[in-house]
N, C-alpha and C. Protein backbone atom coordinates (compact mmCIF):
# COMPACT_ATOMS: atom_id res chain seq x y z
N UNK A 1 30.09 -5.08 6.10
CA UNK A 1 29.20 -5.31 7.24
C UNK A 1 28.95 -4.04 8.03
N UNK A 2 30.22 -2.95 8.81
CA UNK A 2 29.82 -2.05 9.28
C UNK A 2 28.74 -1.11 8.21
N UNK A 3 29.04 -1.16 6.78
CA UNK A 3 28.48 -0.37 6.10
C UNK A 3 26.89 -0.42 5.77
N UNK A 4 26.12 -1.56 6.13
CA UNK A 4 25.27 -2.14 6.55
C UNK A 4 24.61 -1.69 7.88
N UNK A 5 25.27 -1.81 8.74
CA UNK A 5 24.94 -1.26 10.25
C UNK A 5 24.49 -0.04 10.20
N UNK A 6 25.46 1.11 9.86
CA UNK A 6 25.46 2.39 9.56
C UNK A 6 24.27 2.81 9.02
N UNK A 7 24.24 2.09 7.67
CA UNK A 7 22.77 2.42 6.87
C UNK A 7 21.75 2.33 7.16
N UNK A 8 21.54 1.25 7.72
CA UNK A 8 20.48 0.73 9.55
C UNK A 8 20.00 1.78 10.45
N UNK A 9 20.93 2.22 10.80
CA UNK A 9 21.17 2.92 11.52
C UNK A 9 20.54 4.41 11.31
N UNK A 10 21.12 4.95 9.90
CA UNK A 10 20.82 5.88 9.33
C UNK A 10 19.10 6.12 8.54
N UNK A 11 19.03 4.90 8.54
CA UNK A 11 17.06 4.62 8.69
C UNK A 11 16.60 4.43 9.44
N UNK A 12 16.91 4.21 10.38
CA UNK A 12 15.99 4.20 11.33
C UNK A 12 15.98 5.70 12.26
N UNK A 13 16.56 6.11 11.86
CA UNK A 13 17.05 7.74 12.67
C UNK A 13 15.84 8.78 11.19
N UNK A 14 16.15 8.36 10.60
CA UNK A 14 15.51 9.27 9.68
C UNK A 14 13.65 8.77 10.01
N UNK A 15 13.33 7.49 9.66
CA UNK A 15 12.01 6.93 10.24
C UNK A 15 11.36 7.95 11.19
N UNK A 16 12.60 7.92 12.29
CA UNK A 16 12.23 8.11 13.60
C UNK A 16 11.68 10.17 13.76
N UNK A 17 12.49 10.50 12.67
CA UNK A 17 12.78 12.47 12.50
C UNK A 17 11.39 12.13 11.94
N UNK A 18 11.13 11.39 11.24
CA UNK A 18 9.99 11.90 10.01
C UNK A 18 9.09 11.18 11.03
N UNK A 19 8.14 10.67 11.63
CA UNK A 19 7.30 9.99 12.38
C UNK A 19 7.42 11.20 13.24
N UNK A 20 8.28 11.53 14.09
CA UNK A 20 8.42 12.42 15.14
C UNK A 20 7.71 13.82 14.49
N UNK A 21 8.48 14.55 13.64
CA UNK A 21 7.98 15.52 12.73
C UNK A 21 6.63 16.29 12.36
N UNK A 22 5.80 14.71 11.98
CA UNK A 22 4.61 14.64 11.61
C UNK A 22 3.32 13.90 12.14
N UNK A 23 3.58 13.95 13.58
CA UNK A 23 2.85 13.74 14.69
C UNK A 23 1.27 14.52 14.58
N UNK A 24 1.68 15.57 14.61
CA UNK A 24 0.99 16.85 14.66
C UNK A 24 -0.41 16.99 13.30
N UNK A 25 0.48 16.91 12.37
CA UNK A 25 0.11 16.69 10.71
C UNK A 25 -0.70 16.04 10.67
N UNK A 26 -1.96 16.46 10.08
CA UNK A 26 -3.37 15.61 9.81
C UNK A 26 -4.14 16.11 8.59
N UNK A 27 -4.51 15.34 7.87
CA UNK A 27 -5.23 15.64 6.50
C UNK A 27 -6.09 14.76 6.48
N UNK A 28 -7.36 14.88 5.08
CA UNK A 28 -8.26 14.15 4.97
C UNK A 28 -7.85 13.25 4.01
N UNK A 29 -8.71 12.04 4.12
CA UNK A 29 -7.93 10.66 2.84
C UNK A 29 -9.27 10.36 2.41
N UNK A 30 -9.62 10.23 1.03
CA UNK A 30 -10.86 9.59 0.36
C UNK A 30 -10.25 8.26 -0.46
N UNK A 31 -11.24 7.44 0.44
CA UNK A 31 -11.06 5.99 -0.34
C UNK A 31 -12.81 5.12 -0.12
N UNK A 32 -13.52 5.80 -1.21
CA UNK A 32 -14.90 5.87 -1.44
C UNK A 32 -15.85 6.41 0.17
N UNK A 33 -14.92 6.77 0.88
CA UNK A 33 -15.39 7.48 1.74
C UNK A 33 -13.97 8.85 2.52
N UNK A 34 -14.43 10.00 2.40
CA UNK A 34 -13.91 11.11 3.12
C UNK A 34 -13.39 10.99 4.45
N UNK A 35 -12.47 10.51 4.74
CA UNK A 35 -11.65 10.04 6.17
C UNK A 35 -11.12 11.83 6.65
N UNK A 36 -11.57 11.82 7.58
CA UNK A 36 -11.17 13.67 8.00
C UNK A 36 -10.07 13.44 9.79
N UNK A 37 -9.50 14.21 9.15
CA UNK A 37 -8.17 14.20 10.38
C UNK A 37 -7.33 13.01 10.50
N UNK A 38 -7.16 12.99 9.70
CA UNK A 38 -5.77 11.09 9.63
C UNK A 38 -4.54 11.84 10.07
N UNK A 39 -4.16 11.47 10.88
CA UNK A 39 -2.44 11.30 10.56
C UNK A 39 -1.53 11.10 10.18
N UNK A 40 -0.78 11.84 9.43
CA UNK A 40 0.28 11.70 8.34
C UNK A 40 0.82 10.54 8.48
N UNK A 41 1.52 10.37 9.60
CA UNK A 41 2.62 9.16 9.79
C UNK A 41 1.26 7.91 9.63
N UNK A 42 0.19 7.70 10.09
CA UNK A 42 -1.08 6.75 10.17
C UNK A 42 -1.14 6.33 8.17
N UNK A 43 -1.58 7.84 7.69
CA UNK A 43 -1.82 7.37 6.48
C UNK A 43 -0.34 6.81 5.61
N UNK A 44 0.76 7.16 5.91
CA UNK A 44 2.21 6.85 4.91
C UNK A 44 2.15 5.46 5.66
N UNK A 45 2.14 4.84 6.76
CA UNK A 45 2.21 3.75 7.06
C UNK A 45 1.23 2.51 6.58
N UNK A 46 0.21 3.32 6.67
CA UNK A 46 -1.47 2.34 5.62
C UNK A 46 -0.84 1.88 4.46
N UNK A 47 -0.15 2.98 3.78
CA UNK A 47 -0.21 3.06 2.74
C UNK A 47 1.20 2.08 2.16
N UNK A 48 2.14 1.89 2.58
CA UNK A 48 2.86 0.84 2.73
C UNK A 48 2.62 -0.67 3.15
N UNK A 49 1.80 -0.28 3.84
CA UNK A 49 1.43 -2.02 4.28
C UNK A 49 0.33 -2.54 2.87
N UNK A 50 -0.70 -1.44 2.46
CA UNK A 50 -1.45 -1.35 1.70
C UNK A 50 -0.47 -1.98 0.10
N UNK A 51 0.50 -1.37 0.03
CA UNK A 51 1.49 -1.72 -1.07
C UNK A 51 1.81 -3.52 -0.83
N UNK A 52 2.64 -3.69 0.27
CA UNK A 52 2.85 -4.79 0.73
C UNK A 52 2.13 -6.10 0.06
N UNK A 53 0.85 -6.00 0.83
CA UNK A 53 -0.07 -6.54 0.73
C UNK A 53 -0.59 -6.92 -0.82
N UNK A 54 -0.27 -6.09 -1.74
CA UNK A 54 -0.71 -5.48 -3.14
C UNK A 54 0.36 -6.57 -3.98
N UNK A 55 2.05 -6.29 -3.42
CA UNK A 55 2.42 -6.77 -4.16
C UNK A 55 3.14 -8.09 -3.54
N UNK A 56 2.43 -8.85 -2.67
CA UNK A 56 3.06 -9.97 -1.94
C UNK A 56 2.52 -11.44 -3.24
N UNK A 57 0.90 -10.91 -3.75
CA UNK A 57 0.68 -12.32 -4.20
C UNK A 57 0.72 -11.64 -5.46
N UNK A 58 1.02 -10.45 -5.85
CA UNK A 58 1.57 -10.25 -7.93
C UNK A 58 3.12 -11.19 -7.46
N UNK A 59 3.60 -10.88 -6.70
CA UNK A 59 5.24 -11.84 -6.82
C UNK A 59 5.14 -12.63 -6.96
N UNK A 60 3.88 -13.69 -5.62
CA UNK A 60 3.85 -15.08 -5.66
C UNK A 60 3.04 -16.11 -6.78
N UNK A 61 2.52 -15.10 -7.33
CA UNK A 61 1.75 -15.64 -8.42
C UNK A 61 2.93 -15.58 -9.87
N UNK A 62 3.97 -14.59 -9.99
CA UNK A 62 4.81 -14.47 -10.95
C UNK A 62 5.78 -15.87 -11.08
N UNK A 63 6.06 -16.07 -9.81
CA UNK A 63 7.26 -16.95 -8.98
C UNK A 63 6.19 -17.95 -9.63
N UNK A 64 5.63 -18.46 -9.14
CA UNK A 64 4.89 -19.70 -9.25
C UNK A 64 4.67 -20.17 -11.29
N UNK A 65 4.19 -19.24 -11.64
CA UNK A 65 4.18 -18.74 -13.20
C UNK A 65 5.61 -19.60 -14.10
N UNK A 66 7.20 -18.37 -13.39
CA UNK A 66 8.41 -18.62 -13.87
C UNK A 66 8.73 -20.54 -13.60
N UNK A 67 8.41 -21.06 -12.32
CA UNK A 67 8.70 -22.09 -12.09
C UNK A 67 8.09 -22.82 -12.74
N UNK A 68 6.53 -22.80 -13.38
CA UNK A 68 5.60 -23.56 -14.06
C UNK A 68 6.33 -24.05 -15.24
N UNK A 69 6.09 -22.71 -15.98
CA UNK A 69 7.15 -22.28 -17.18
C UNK A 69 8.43 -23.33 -17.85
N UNK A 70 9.57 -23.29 -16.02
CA UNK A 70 10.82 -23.60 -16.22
C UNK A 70 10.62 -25.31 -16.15
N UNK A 71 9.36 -25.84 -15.41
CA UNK A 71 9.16 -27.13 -15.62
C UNK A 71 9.33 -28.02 -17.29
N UNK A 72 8.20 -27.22 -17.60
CA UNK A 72 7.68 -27.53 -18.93
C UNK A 72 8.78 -27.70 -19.49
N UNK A 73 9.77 -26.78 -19.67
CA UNK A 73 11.10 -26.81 -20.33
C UNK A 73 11.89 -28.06 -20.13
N UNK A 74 12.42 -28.53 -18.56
CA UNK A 74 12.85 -29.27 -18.91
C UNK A 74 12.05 -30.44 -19.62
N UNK A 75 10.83 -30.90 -19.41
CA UNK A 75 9.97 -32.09 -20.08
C UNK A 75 10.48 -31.95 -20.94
């Protein structure tokens, strides 16, 4: 359990260095259009939720799939 906490702990401190860090940091992002001056921490965060989002219904559609599947079996 403490070892848990710690690790917690130890991410969110790192989050916090790297967000802090790259405040400043701005680049351009093309996603069928040329986005100019993004913010680092703006675009790594898009881009996670962007994932999220991506792989919330490949799971729920897999899940749903395996259970279909495991029905049939017992019949």
């Amino acid at each position: 359990m403490p070892i848990k906490l710690i690790l917690v702990i130890l991410l969110a401190v790192f989050v916090s260095v790297f967000t802090g860090l790259n405040l400043d940091n701005k680049c351009s992002f093309w996603f069928f259009h040329t986005f100019k001056d993004i913010p680092v921490v703006a675009l790594v965060i898009g881009s996670f939720v962007a994932g999220v989002l991506v792989a919330l219904p490949v799971s729920l559609i897999s899940r749903n799939k395996k259970n279909k599947d495991r029905d049939v079996m017992k019949k």
